[in-house]
C-alpha atoms as a PDB file:
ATOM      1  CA  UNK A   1       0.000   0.000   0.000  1.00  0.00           C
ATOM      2  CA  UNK A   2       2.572   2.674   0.959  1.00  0.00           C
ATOM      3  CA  UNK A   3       4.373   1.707  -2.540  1.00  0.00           C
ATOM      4  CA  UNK A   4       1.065   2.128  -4.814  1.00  0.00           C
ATOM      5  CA  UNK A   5       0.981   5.393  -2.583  1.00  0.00           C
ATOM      6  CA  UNK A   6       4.671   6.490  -3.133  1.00  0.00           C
ATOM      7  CA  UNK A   7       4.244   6.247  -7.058  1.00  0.00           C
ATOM      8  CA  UNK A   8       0.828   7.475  -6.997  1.00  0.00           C
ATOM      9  CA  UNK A   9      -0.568   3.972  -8.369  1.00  0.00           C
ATOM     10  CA  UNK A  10      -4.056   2.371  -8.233  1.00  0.00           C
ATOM     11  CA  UNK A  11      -3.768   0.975  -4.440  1.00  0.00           C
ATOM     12  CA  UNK A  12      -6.176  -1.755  -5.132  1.00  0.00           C
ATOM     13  CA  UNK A  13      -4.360  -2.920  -7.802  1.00  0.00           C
ATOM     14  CA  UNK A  14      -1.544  -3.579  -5.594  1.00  0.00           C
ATOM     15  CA  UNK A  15      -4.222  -5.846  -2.880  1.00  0.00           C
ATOM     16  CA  UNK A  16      -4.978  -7.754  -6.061  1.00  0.00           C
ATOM     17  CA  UNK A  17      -1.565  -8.461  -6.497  1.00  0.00           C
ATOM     18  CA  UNK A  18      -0.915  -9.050  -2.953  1.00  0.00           C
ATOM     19  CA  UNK A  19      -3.866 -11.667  -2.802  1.00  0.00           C
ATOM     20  CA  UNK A  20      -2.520 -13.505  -5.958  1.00  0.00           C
ATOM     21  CA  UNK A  21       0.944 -13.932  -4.495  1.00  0.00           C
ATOM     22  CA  UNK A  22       1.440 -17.666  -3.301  1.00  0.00           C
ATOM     23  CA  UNK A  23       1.877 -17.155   0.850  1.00  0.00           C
ATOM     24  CA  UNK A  24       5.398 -19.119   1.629  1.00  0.00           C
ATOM     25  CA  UNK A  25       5.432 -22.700   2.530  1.00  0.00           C
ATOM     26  CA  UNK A  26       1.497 -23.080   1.399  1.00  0.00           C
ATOM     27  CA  UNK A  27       2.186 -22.757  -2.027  1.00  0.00           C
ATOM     28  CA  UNK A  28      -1.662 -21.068  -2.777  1.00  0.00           C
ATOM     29  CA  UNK A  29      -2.027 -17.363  -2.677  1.00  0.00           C
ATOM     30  CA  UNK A  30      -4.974 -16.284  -0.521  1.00  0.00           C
ATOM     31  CA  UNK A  31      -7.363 -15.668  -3.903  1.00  0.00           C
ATOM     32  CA  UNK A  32      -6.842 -19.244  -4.083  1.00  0.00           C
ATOM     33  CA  UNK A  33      -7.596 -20.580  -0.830  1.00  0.00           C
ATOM     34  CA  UNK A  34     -10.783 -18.816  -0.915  1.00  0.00           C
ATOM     35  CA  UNK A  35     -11.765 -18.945  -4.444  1.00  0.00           C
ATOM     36  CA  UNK A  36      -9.679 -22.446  -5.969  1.00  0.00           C
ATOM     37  CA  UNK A  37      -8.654 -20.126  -8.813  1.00  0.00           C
ATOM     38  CA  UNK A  38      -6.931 -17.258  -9.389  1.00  0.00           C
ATOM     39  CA  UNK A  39      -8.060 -13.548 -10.141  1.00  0.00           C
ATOM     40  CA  UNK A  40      -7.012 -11.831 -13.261  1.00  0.00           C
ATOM     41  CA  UNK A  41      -4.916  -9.148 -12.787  1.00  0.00           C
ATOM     42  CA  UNK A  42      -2.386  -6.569 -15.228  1.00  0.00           C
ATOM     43  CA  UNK A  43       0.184  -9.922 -15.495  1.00  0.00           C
ATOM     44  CA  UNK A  44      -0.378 -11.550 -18.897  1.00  0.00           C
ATOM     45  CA  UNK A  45      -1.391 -15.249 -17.406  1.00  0.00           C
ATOM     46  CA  UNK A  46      -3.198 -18.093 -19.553  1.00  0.00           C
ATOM     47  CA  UNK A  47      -6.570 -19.339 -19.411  1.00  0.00           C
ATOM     48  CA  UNK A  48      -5.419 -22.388 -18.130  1.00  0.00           C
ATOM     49  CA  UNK A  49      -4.263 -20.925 -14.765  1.00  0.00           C
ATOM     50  CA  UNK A  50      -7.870 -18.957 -13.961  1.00  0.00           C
ATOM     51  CA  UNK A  51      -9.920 -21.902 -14.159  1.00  0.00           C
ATOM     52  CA  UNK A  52     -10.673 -23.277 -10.902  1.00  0.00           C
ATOM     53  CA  UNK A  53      -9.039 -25.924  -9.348  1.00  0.00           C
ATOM     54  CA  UNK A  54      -9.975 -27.180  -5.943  1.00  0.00           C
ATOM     55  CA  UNK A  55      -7.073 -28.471  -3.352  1.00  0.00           C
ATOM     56  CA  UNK A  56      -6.800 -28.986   0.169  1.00  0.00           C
ATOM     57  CA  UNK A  57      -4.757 -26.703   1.455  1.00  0.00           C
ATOM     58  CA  UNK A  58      -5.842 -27.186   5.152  1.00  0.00           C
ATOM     59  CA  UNK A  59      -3.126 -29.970   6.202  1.00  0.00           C
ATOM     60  CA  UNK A  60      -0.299 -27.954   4.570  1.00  0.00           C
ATOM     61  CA  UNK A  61      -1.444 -24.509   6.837  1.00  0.00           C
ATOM     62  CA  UNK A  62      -1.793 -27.549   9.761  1.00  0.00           C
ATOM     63  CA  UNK A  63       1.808 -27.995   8.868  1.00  0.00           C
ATOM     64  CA  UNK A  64       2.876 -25.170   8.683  1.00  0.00           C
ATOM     65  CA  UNK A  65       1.372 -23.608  11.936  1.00  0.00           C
ATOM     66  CA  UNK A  66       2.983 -26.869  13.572  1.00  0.00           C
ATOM     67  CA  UNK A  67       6.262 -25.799  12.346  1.00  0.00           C
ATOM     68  CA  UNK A  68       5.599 -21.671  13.978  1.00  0.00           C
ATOM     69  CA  UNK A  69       4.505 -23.365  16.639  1.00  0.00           C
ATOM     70  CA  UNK A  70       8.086 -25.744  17.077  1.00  0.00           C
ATOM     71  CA  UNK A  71       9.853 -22.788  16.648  1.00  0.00           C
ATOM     72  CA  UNK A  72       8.198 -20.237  18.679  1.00  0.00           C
ATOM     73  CA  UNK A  73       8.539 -22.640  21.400  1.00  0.00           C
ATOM     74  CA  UNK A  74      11.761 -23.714  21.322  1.00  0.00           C
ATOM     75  CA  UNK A  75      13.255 -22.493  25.022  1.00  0.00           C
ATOM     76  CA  UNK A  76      10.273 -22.694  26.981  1.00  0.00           C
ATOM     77  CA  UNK A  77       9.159 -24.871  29.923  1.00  0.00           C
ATOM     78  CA  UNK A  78       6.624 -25.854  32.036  1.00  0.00           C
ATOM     79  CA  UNK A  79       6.162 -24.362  35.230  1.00  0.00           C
ATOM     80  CA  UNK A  80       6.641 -26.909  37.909  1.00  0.00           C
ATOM     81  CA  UNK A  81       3.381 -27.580  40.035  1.00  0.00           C
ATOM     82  CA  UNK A  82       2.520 -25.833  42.968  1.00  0.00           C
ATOM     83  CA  UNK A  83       1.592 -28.261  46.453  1.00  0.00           C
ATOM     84  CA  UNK A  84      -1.948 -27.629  48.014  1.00  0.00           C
ATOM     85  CA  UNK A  85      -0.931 -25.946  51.368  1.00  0.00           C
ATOM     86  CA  UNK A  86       2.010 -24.326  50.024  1.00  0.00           C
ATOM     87  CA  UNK A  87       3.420 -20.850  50.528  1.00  0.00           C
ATOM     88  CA  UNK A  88       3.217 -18.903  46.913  1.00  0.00           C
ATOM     89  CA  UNK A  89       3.762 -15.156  46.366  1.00  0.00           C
ATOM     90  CA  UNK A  90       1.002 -13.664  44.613  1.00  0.00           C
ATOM     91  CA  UNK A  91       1.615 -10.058  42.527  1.00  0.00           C
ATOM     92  CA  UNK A  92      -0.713  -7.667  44.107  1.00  0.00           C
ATOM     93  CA  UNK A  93      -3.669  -5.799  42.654  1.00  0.00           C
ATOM     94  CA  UNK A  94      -2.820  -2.475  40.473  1.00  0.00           C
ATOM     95  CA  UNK A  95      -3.299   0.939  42.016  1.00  0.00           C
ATOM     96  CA  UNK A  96      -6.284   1.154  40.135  1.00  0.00           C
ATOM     97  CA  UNK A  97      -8.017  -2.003  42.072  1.00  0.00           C
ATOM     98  CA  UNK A  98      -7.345  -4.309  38.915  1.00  0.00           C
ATOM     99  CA  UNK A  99      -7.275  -7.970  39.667  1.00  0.00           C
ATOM    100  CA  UNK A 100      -4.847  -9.984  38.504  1.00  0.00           C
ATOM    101  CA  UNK A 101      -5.862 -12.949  35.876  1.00  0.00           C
ATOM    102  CA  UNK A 102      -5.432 -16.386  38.238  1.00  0.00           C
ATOM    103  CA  UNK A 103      -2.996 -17.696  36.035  1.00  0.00           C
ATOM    104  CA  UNK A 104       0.042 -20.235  36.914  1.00  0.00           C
ATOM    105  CA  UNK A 105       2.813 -16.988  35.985  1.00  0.00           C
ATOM    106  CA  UNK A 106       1.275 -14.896  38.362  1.00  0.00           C
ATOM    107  CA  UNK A 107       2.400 -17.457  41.048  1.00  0.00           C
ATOM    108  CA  UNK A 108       5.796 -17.881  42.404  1.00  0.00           C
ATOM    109  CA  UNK A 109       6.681 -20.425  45.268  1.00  0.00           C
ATOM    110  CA  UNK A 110       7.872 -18.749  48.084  1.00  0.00           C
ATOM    111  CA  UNK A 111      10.649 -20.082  50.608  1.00  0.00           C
ATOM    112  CA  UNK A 112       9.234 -18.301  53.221  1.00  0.00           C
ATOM    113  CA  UNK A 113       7.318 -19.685  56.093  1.00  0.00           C
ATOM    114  CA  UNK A 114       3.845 -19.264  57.553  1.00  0.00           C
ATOM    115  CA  UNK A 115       1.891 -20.067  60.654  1.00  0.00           C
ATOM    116  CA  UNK A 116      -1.629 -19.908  60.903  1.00  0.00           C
ATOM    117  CA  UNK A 117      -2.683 -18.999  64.128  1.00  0.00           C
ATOM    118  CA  UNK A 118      -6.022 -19.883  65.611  1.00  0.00           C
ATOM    119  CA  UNK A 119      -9.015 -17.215  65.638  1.00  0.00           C
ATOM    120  CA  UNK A 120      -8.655 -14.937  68.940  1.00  0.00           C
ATOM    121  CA  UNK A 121     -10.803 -15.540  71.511  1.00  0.00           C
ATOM    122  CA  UNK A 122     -11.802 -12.882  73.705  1.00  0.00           C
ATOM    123  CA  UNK A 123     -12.602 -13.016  77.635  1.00  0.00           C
ATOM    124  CA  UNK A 124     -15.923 -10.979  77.189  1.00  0.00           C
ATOM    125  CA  UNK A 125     -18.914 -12.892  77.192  1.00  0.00           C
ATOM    126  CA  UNK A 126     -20.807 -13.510  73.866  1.00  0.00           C
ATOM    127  CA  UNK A 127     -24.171 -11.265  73.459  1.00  0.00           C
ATOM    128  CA  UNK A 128     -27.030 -12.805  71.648  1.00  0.00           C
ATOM    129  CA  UNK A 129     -27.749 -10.481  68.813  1.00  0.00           C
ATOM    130  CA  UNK A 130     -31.287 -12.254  68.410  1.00  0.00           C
ATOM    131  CA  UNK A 131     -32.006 -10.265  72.117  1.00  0.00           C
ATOM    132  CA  UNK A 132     -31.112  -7.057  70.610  1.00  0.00           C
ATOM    133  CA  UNK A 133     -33.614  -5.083  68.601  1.00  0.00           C
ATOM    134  CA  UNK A 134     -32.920  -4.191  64.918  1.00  0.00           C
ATOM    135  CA  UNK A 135     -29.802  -6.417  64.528  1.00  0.00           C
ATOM    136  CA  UNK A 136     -30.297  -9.402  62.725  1.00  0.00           C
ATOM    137  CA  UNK A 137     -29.632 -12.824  64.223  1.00  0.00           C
ATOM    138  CA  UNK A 138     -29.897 -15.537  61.791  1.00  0.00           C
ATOM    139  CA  UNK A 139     -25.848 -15.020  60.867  1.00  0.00           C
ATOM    140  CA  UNK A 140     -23.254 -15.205  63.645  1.00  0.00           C
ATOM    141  CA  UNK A 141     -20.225 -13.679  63.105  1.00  0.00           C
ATOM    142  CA  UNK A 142     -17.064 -15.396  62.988  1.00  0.00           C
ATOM    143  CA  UNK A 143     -13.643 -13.852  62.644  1.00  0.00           C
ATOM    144  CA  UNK A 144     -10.963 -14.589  59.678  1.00  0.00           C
ATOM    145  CA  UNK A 145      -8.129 -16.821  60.037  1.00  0.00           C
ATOM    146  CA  UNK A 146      -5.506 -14.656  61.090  1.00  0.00           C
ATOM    147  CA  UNK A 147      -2.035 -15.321  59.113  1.00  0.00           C
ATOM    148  CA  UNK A 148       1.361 -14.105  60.498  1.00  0.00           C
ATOM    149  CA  UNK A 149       4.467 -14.253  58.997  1.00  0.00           C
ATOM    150  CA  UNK A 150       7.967 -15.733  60.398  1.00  0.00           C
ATOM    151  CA  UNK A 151      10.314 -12.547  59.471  1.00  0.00           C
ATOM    152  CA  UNK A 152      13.191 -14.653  59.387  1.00  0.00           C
ATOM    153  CA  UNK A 153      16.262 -13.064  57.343  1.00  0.00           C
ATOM    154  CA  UNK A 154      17.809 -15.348  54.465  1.00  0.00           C
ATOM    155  CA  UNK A 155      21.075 -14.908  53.814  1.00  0.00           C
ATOM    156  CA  UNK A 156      23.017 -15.819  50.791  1.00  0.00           C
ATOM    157  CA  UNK A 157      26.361 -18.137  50.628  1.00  0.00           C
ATOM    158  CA  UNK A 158      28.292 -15.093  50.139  1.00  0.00           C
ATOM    159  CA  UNK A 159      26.585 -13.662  53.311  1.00  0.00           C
ATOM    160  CA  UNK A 160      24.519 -10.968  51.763  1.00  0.00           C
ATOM    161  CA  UNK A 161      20.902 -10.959  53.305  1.00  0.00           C
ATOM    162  CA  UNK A 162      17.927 -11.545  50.790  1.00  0.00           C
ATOM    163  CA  UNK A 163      15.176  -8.868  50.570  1.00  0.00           C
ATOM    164  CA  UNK A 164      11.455  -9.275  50.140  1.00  0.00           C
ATOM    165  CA  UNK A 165      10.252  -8.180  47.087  1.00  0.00           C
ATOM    166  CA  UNK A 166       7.651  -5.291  47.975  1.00  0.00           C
ATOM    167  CA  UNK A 167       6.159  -5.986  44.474  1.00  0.00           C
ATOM    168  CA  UNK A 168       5.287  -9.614  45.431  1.00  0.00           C
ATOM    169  CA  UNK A 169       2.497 -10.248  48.106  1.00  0.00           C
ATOM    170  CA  UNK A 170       2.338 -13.699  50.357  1.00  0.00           C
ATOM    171  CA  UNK A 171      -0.376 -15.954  51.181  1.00  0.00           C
ATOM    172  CA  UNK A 172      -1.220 -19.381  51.551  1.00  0.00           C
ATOM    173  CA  UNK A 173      -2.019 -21.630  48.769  1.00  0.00           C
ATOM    174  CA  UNK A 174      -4.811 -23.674  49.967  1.00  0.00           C
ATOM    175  CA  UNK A 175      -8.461 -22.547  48.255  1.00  0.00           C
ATOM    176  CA  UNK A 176      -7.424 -22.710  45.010  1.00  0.00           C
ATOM    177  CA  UNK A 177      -7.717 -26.193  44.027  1.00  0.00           C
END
């Protein structure tokens, strides 16, 4: 397009040649995969070669998308899996209260430790919030599982001590399978 444009030539002239060039590796331009013939165009070509002729060309663009495919994933490998129970770290919601997609990258194991400490219970007697007007009583209350976090300090072989990532949240990987 931005040749027909540069020499001030018929731009759709220049798609119909586009469409009857052969793609690479199919050997069928895309006139002929959707047509089975080609189009007539400013090219002196023979009768022979615009009369229809219908091919499969699906298990050659199989083919060749297998072969993209081999190559595009050539150093790549599978995360390994994560253990129910496990401590992951978890990138935290944007500033802008986007969630993050649950996908496997957005989960790293951690090596830190957790403990999970029991719900606090507190010396003050319980009220019945059935006895007290307006409140409702069918749903009792109970507190979240609180989760606290060993700070231990990791240090390196060369004795350097290893950070926290403050980009990188912690939590427990239990709920999601």
């Amino acid at each position: 397009m931005r040749k027909a444009k540069a020499s001030y030539s018929d731009p759709y002239l220049a798609i119909l040649d586009f469409r009857n060039t052969p793609t690479q590796g199919i050997v069928a331009s895309p006139a002929q995969r959707l047509m089975s013939r080609r189009t007539l165009t400013l090219l002196p070509t023979t009768n022979k070669l615009l009369k229809p002729q219908v091919s499969n060309f699906s298990s050659k663009l199989r083919h060749e998308k297998k072969r993209e495919e081999r190559y595009y994933n050539v150093g790549t490998k599978d995360l390994p899996p994560l253990k129910k129970g496990g401590v992951v770290q978890v990138q935290p919601q944007s500033k802008d209260n986007r969630s993050v997609r649950r996908n496997r990258r957005h989960l790293r194991k951690s090596g830190m430790s957790f403990n999970i400490s029991p719900p606090l219970e507190s010396n003050q007697p319980s009220v019945d919030s059935s006895a007290i007007p307006g409140t409702p009583g069918s749903v009792p209350d109970t507190p979240p599982q609180c989760v606290t976090q060993n700070h231990e300090q990791r240090v390196t072989r060369s004795g350097r001590v290893i950070q926290q990532s403050g980009a990188l949240k912690i939590m427990l990987w239990t709920d999601m399978f």
